[in-house]
N, C-alpha and C. Protein backbone atom coordinates (compact mmCIF):
# COMPACT_ATOMS: atom_id res chain seq x y z
N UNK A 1 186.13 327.81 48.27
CA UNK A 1 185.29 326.64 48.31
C UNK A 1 185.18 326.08 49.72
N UNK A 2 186.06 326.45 50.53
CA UNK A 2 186.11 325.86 52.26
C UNK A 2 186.02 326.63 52.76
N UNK A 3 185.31 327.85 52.74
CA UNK A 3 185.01 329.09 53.44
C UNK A 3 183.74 328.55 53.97
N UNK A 4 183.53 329.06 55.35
CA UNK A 4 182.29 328.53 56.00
C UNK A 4 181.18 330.01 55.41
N UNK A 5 180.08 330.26 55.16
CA UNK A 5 179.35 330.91 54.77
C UNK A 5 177.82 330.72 55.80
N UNK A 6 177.41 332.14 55.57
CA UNK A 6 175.76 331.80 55.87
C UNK A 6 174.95 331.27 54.75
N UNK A 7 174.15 330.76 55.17
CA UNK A 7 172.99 330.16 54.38
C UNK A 7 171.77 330.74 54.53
N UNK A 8 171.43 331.80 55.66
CA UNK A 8 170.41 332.22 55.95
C UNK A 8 170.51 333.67 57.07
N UNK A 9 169.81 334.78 56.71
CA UNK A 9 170.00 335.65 57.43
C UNK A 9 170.68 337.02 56.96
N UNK A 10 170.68 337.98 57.70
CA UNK A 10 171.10 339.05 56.91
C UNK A 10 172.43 339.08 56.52
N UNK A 11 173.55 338.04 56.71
CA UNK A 11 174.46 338.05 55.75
C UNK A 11 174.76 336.05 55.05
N UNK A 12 173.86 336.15 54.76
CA UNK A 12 173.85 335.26 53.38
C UNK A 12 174.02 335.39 52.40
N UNK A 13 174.89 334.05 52.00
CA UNK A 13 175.45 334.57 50.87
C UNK A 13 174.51 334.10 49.83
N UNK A 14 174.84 335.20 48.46
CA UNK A 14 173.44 335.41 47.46
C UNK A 14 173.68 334.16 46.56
N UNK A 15 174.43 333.35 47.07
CA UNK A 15 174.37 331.98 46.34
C UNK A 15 173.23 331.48 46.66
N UNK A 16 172.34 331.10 48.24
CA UNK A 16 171.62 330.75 48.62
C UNK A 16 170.48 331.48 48.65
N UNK A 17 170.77 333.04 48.60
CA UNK A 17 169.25 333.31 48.28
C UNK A 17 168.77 333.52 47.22
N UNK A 18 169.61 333.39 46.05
CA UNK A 18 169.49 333.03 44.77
C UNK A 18 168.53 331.72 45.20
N UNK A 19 168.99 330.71 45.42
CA UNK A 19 168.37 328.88 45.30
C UNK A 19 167.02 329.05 46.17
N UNK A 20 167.50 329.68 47.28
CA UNK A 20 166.16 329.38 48.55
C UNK A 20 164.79 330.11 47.74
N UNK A 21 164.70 331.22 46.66
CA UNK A 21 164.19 332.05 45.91
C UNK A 21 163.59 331.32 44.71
N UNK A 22 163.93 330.44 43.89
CA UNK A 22 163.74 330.26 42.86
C UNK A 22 164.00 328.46 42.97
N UNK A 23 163.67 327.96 44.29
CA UNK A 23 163.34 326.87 44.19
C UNK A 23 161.92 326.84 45.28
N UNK A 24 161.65 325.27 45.51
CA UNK A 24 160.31 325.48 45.93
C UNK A 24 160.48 326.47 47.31
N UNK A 25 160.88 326.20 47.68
CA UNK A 25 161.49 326.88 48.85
C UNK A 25 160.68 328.44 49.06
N UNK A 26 160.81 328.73 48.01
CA UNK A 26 160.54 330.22 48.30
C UNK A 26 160.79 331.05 49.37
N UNK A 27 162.12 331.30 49.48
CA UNK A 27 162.43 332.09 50.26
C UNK A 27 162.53 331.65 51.80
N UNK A 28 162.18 330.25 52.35
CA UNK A 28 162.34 330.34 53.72
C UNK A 28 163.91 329.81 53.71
N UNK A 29 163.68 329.66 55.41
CA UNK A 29 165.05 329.36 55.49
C UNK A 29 165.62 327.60 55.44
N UNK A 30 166.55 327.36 55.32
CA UNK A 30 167.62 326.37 55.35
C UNK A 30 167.66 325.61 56.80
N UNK A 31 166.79 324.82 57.24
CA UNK A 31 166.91 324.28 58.84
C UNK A 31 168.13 323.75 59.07
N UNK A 32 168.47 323.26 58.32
CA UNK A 32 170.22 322.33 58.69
C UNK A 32 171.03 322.32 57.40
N UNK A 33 172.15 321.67 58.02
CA UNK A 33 173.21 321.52 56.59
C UNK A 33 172.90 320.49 56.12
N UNK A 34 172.01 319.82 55.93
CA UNK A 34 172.15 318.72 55.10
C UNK A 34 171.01 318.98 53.94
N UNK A 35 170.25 320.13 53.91
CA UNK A 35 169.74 319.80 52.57
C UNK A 35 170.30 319.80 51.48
N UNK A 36 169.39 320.15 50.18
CA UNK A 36 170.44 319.67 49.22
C UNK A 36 169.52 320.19 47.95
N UNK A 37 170.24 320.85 46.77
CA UNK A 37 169.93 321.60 45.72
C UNK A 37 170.52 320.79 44.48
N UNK A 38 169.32 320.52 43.52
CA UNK A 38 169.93 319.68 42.80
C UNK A 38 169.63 320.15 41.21
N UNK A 39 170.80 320.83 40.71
CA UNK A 39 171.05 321.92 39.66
C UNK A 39 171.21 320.98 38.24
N UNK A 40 170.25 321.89 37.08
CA UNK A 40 170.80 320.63 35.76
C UNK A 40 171.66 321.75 35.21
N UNK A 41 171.99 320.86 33.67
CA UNK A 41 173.01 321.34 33.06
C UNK A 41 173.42 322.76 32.66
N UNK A 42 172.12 323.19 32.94
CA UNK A 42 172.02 324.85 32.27
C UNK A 42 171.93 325.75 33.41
N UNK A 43 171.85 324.83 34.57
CA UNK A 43 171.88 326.05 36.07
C UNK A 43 171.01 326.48 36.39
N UNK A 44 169.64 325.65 35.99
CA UNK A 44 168.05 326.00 36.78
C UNK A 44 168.30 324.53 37.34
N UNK A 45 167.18 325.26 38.58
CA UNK A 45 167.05 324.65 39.42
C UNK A 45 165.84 323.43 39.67
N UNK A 46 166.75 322.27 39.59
CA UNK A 46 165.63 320.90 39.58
C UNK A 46 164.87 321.18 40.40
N UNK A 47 165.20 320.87 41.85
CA UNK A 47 164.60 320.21 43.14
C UNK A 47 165.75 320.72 44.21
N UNK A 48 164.79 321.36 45.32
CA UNK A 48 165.65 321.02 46.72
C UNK A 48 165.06 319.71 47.62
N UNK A 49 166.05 318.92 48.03
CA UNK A 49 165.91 318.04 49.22
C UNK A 49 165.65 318.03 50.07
N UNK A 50 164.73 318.28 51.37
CA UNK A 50 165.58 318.48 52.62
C UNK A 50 166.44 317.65 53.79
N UNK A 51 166.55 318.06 54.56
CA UNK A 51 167.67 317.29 55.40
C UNK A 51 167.22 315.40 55.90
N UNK A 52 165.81 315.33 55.89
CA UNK A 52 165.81 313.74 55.72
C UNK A 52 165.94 312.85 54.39
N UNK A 53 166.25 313.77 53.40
CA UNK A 53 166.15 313.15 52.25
C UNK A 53 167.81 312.33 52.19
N UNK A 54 168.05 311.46 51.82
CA UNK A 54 169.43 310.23 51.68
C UNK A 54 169.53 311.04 50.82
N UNK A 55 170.86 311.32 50.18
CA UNK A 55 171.46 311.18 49.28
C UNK A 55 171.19 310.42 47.94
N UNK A 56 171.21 309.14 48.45
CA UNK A 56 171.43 308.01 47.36
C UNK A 56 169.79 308.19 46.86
N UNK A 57 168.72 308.87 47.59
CA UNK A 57 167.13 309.14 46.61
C UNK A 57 167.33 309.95 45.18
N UNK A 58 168.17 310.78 45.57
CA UNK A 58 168.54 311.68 44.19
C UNK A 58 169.25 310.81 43.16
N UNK A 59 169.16 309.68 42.95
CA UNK A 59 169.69 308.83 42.25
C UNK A 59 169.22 308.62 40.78
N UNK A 60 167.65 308.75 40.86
CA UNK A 60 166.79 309.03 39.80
C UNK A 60 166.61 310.00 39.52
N UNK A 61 166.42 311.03 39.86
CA UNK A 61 166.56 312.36 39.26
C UNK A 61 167.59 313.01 38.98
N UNK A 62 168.76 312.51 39.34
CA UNK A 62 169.97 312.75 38.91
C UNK A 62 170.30 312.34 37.60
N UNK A 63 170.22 310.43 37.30
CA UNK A 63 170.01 309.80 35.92
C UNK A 63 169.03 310.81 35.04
N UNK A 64 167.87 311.17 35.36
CA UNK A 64 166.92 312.40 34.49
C UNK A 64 167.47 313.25 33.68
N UNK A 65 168.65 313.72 34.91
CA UNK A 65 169.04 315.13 34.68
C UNK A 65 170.32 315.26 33.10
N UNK A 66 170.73 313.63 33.29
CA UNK A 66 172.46 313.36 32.77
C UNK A 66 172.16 312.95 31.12
């Protein structure tokens, strides 16, 4: 879980190109660490964030999700 990983590139890990794939994203890349993937109960994929998005916006779609 504290393993530093890629997010993008030829060794990324297929956690992310699983998400970057099958969210809107489609496949590009990850500009910074702060975006953000926001998974419901069954493990499809809501919404990605990106890095200007707060935190505390996912607040309502989080309540959606619960």
């Amino acid at each position: 879980m504290f393993e530093k990983i890629d997010v993008n590139g030829e060794n990324e890990h297929p956690l992310y190109t699983y998400l970057k794939y099958h969210s809107r994203m489609r496949g590009k890349k990850i500009k910074w660490n702060f975006g953000k993937f926001l998974i419901d109960r069954n493990g499809n994929i809501y919404q990605y964030y990106g890095l200007l998005t707060p935190p505390l916006d996912l607040d309502e779609d989080i309540k959606k999700l619960l």
